[in-house]
Protein backbone atom coordinates (compact mmCIF):
# COMPACT_ATOMS: atom_id res chain seq x y z
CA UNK A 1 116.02 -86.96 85.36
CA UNK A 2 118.60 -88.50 87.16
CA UNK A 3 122.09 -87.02 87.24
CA UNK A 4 120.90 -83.72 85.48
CA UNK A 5 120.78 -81.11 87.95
CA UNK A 6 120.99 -78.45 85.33
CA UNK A 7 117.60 -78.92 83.77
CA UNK A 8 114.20 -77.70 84.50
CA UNK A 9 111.20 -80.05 83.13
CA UNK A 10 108.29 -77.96 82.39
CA UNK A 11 104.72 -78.78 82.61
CA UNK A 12 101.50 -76.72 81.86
CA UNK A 13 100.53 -76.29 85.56
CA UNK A 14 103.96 -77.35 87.20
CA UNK A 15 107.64 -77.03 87.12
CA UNK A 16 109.91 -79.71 88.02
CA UNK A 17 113.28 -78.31 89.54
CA UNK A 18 116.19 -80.30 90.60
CA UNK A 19 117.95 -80.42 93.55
CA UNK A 20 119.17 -77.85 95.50
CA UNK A 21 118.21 -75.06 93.28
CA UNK A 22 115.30 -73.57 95.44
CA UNK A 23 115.22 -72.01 98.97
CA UNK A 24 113.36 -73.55 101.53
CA UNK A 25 110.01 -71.32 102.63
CA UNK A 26 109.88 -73.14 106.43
CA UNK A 27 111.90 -75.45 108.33
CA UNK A 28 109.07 -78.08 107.28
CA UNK A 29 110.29 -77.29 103.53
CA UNK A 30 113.84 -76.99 104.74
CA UNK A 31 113.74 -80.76 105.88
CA UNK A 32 112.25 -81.99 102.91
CA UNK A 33 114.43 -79.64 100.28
CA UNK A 34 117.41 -80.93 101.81
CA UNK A 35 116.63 -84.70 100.68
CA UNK A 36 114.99 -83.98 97.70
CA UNK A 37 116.67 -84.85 94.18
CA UNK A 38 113.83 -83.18 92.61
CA UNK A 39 110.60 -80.46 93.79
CA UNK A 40 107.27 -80.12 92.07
CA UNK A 41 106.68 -76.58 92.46
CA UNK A 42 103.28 -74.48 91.20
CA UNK A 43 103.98 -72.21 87.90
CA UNK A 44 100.91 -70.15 89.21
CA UNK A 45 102.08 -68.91 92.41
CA UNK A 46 105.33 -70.84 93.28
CA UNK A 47 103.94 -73.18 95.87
CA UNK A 48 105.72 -75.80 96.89
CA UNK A 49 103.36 -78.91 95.70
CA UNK A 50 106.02 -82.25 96.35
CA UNK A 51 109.29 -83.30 97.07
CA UNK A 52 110.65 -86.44 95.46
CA UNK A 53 112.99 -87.99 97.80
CA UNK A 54 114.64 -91.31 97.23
CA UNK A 55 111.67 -93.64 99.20
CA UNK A 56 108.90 -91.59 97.62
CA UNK A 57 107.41 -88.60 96.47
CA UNK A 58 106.75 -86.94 99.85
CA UNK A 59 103.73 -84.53 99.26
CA UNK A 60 103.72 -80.53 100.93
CA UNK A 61 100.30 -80.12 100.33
CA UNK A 62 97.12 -81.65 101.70
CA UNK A 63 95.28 -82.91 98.80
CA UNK A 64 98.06 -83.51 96.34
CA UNK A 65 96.40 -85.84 94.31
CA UNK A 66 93.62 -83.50 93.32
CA UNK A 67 96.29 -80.32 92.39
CA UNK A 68 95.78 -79.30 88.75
CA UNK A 69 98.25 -81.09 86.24
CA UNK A 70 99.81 -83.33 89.27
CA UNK A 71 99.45 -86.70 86.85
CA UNK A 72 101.47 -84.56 83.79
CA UNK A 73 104.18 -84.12 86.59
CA UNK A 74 104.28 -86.96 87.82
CA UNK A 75 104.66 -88.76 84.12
CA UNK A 76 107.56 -86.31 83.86
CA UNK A 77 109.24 -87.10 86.69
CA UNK A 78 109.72 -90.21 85.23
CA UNK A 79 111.71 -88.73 82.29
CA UNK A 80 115.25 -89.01 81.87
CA UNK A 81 117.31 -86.87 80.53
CA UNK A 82 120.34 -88.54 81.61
CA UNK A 83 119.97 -91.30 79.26
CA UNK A 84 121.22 -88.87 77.21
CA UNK A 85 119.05 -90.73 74.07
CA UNK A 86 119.27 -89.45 70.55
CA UNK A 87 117.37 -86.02 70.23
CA UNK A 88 117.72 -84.60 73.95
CA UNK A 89 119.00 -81.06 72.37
CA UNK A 90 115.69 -80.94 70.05
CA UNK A 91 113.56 -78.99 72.41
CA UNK A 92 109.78 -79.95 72.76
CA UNK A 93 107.08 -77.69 73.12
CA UNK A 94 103.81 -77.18 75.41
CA UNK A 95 100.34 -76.81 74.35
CA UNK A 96 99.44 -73.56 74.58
CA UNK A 97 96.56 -73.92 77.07
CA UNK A 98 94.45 -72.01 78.78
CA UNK A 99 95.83 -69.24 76.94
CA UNK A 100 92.03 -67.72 76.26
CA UNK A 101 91.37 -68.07 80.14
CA UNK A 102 94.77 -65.51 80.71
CA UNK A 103 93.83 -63.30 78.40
CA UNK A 104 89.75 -63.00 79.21
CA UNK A 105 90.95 -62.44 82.84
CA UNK A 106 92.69 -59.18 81.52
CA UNK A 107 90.03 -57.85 79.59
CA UNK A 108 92.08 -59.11 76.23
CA UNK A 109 90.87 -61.57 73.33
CA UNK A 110 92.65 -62.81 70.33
CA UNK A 111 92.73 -59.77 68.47
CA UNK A 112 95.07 -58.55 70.70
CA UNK A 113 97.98 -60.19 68.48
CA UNK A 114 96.53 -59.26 65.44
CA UNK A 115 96.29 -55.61 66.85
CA UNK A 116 100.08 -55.55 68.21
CA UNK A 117 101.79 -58.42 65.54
CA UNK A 118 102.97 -60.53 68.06
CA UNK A 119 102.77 -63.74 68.09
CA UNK A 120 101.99 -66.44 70.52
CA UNK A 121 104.85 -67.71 72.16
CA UNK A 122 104.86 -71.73 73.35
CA UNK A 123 106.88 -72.52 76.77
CA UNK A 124 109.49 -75.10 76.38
CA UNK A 125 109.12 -79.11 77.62
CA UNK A 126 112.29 -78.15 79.24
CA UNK A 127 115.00 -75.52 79.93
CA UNK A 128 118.48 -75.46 80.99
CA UNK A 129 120.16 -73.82 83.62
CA UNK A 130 122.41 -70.94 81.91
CA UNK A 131 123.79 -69.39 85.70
CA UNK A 132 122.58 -66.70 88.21
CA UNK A 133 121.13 -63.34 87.74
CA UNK A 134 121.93 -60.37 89.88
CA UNK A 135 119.64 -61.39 92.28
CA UNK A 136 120.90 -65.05 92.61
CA UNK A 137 118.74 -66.73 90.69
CA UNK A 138 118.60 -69.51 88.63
CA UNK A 139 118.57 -68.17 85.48
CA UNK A 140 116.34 -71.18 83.02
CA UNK A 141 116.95 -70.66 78.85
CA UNK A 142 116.40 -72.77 76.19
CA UNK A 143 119.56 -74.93 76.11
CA UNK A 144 120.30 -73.20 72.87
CA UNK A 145 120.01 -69.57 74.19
CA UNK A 146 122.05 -70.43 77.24
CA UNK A 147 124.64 -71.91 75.39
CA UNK A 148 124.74 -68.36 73.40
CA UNK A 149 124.36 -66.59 76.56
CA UNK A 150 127.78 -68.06 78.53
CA UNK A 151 129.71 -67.34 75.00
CA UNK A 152 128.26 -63.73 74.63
CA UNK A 153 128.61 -63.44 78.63
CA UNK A 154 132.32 -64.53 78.73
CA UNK A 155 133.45 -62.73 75.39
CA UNK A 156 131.79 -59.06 77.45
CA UNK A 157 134.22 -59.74 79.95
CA UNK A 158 137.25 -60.52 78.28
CA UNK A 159 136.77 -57.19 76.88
CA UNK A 160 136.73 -55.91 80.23
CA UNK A 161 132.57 -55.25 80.24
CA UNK A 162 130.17 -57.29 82.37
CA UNK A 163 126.85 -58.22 81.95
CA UNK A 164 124.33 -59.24 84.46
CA UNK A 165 121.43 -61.45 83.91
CA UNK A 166 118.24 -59.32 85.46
CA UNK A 167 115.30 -62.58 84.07
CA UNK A 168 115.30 -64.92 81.71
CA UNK A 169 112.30 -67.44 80.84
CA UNK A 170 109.21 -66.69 82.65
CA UNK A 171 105.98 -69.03 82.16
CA UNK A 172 102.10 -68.09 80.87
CA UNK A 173 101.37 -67.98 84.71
CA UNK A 174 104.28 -65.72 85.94
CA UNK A 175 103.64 -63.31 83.48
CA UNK A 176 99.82 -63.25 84.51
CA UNK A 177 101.11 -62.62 88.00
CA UNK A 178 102.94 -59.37 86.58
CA UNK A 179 99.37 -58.07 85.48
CA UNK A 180 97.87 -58.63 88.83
CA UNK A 181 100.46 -57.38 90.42
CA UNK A 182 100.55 -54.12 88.47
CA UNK A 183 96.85 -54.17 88.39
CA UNK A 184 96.42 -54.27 92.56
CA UNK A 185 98.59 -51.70 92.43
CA UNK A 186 96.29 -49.37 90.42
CA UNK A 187 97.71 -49.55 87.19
CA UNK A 188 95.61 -49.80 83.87
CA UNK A 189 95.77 -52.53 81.85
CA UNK A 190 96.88 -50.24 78.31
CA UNK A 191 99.72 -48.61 81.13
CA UNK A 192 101.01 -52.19 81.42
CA UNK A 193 100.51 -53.29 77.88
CA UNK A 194 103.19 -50.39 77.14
CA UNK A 195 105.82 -52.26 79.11
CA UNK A 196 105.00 -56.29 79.28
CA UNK A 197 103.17 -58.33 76.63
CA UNK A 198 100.11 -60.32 77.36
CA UNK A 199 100.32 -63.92 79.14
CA UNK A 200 101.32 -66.01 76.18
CA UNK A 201 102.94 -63.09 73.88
CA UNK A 202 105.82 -62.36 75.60
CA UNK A 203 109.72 -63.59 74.17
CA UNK A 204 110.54 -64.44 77.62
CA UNK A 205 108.36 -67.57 77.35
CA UNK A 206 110.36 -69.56 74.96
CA UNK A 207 113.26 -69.43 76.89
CA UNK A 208 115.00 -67.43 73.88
CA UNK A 209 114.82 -63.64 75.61
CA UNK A 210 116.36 -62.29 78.37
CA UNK A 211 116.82 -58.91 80.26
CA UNK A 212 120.67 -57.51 80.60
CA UNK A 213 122.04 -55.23 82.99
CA UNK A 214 125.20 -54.16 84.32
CA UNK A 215 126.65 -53.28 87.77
CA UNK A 216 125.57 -50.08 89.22
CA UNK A 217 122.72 -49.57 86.50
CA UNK A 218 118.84 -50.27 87.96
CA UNK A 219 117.29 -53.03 86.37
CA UNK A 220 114.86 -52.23 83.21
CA UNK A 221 115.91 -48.97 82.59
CA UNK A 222 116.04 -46.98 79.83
CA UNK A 223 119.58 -45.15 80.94
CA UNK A 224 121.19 -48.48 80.56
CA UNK A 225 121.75 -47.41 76.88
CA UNK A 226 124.46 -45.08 78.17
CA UNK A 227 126.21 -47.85 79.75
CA UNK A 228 129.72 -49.15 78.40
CA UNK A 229 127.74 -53.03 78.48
CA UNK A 230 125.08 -51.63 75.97
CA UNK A 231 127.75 -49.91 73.50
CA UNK A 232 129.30 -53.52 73.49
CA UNK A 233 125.77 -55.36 72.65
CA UNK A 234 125.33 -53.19 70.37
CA UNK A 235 128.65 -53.69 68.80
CA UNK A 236 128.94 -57.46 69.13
CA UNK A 237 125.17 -59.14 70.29
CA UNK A 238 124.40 -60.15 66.86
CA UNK A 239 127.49 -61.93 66.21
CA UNK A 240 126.08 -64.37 69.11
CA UNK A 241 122.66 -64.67 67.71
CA UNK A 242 120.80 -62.03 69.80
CA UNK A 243 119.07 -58.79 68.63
CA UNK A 244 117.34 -55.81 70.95
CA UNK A 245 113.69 -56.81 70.18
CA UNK A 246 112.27 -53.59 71.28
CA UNK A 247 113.93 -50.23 69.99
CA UNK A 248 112.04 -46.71 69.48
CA UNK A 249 109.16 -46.70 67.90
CA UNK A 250 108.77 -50.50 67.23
CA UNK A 251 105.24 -51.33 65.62
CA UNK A 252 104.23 -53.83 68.69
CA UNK A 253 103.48 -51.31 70.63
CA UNK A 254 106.03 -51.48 73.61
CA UNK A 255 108.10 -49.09 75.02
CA UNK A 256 111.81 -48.84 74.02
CA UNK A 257 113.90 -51.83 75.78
CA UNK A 258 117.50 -51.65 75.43
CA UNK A 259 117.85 -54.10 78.09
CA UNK A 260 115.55 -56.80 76.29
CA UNK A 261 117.43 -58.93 73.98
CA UNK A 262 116.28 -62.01 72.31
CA UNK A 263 118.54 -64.78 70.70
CA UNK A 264 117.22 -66.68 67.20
CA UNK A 265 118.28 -69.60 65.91
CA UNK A 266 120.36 -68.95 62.77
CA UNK A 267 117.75 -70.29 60.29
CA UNK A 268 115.12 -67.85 62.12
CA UNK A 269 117.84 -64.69 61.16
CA UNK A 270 118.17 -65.26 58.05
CA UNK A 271 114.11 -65.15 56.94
């Protein structure tokens, strides 16, 4: 992974991100961030697990060698993109595991996708980075998407509109951590099904979806459709590959999105 500092590597229980992409927690982390080429960081709750620095992996957890999925990341870390060898663009993807753990947590089974028609959605083997969003960010696509995503991004502006990245790819785990989250707060679990997707259902996982906003418009909102940057998706998105994959009334169940748009691979648009 040498020399790529624009690429996440993905694993089922960790994330490996490169250098200088995440902000240091404690001036323990601080130290060790500031060497690091690479960090091993925990999909579930965004612990810091290990920081690869150039004598050694330097661990930031007692017990590393006993964390969940630590040998996967470790075999990754060992992967190099930078070779640059045939096939780099063609995009793996992850087992789906666990998947029946996620959704027996919530209450859900498999006929959850049968009852909604969505499908289950894989993570990536690895993403690239495709900028900020509003919030500073590093915002992770599939390399494909975020290649779409500058070009639809920079054509907005020429025409004097801009669009703002609010999330891009989240993981089985983060989107979990939206359900608890909503959950602890005393929300039901059909409330949230209206808005998110189960853990493993969601467009965001592939690395193909993102959320869009503009300056001066809240984030997720449905009044963003009055905004001059939706009038322009809806005017020229397609001709970039992406679609809005929630409007009104949409059979999955989910409440209208205008903010949510999701980018196919030609040969997926034209089935």
């Amino acid at each position: 992974m040498r020399g790529q500092p624009d690429i996440l590597v993905n694993t089922a229980e960790i994330e490996l991100w490169p250098h200088g992409l995440l902000r240091a927690r404690s001036n323990h982390d601080a130290r060790a961030l500031a060497r690091a080429r690479h960090v091993l960081r925990r999909k579930r709750d965004g612990r810091y697990l290990a920081a690869d620095l150039p004598e050694g992996l330097l661990p930031l957890v007692p017990r590393l060698a006993r964390e969940p999925g630590i040998d996967a990341a470790l075999d990754a870390l060992e992967w190099h993109p930078g070779h640059r060898r045939p096939g780099i663009e063609r995009v793996g993807e992850l087992p789906l595991d666990r998947l029946h753990e996620r959704l027996e947590a919530l209450g859900l089974d498999d006929s959850y996708g049968e009852r909604t028609g969505l499908a289950l959605v894989a993570e990536p083997e690895w993403l690239a980075l495709a900028g900020f969003d509003r919030f500073r960010r590093p915002l992770w696509l599939h390399t494909d998407a975020a290649r779409a995503w500058r070009h639809l991004q920079a054509a907005a502006g020429r025409d004097g509109v801009v669009l703002e990245a609010i999330s891009g790819y989240r993981s089985h785990d983060y989107q979990l951590g939206i359900f608890e989250r909503k959950r602890a707060r005393g929300l039901g679990i059909a409330d949230i099904l209206a808005v998110n997707a189960a853990p493993g259902y969601s467009e965001h996982h592939a690395g193909f979806a993102l959320d869009v906003g503009t300056p001066g418009e809240p984030p997720a909102e449905e009044t963003f459709e009055s905004t001059p940057a939706f009038a322009w998706l809806t005017d020229n998105a397609s001709g970039y590959g992406f679609t809005m994959s929630y409007p009104r009334d949409n059979p999955h169940g989910i409440v209208y999105e205008p903010w949510h748009w999701r980018w196919a691979p030609v040969d997926a648009m034209a089935d």
